[in-house]
Protein backbone atom coordinates (compact mmCIF):
# COMPACT_ATOMS: atom_id res chain seq x y z
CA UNK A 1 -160.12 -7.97 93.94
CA UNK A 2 -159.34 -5.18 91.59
CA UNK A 3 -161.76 -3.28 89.09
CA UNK A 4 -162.20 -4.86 85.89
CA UNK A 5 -162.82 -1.33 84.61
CA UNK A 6 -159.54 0.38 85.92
CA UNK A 7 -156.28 0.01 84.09
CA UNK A 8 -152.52 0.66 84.85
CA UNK A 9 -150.80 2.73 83.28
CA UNK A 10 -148.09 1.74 80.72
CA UNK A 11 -144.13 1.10 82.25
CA UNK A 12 -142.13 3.66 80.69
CA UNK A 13 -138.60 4.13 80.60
CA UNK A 14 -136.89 6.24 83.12
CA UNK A 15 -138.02 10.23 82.32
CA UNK A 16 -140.04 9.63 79.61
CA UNK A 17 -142.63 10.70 81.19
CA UNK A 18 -141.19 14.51 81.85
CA UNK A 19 -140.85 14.63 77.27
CA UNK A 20 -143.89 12.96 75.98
CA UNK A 21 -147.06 14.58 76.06
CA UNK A 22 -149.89 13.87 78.33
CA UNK A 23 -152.69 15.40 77.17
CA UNK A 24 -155.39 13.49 80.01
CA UNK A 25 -153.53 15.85 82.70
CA UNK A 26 -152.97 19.42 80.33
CA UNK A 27 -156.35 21.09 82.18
CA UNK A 28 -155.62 19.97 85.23
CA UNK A 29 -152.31 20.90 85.66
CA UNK A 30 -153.22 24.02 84.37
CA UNK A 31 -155.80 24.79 87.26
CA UNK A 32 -153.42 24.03 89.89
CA UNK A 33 -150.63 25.95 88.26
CA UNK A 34 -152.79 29.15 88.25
CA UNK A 35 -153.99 28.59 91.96
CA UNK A 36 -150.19 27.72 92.66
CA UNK A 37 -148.96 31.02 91.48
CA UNK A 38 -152.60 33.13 92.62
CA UNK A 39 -151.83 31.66 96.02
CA UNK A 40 -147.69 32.74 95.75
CA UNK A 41 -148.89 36.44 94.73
CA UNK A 42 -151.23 36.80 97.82
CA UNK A 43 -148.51 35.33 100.13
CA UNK A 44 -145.80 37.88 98.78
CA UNK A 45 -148.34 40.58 98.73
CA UNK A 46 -148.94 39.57 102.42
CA UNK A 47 -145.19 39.93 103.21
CA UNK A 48 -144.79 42.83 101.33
CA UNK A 49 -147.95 44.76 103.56
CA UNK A 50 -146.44 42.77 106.42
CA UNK A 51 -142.93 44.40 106.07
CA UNK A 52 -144.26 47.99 105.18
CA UNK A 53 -146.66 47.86 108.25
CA UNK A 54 -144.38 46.40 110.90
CA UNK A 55 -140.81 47.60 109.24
CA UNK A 56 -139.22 44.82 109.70
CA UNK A 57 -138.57 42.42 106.79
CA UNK A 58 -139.45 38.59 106.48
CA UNK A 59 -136.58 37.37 107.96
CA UNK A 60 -137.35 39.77 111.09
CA UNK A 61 -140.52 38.44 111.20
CA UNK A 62 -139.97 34.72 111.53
CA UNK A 63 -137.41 35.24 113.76
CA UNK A 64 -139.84 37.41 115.85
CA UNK A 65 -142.44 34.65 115.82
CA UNK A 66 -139.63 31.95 116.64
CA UNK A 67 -139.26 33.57 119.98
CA UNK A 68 -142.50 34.18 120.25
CA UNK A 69 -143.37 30.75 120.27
CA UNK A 70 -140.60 29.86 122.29
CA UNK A 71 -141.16 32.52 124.97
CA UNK A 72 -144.65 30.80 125.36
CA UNK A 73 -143.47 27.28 127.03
């Protein structure tokens, strides 16, 4: 039995969705946009120290672990 409370949400035509506004979802999507891009700076920053430290660049070092991995089995 469903909730009496909750309620669907309205059908909508194909990408409406992506041009009206939704303003029950603004904050929120907000939040995880900042942690989104937070999270990408300390992963490039990461890379960056990474690449500096070890010399070789990201490319190197996946490759690196790759074998790494595979060397294990």
């Amino acid at each position: 039995m469903t909730d009496p409370q909750f309620s669907y949400e309205p059908l909508e035509a194909f990408g409406e969705g992506l041009t009206k506004p939704r303003p029950w979802n603004v904050s929120a999507l907000q939040g995880v946009e900042r942690l989104n891009g937070r999270a990408a700076m300390v992963g490039f920053a990461a890379a960056v120290i990474i690449e500096w430290l070890s010399g070789k660049g990201i490319s190197a070092q996946l490759l690196a672990v790759v074998q790494w991995y595979l060397q294990l089995g």
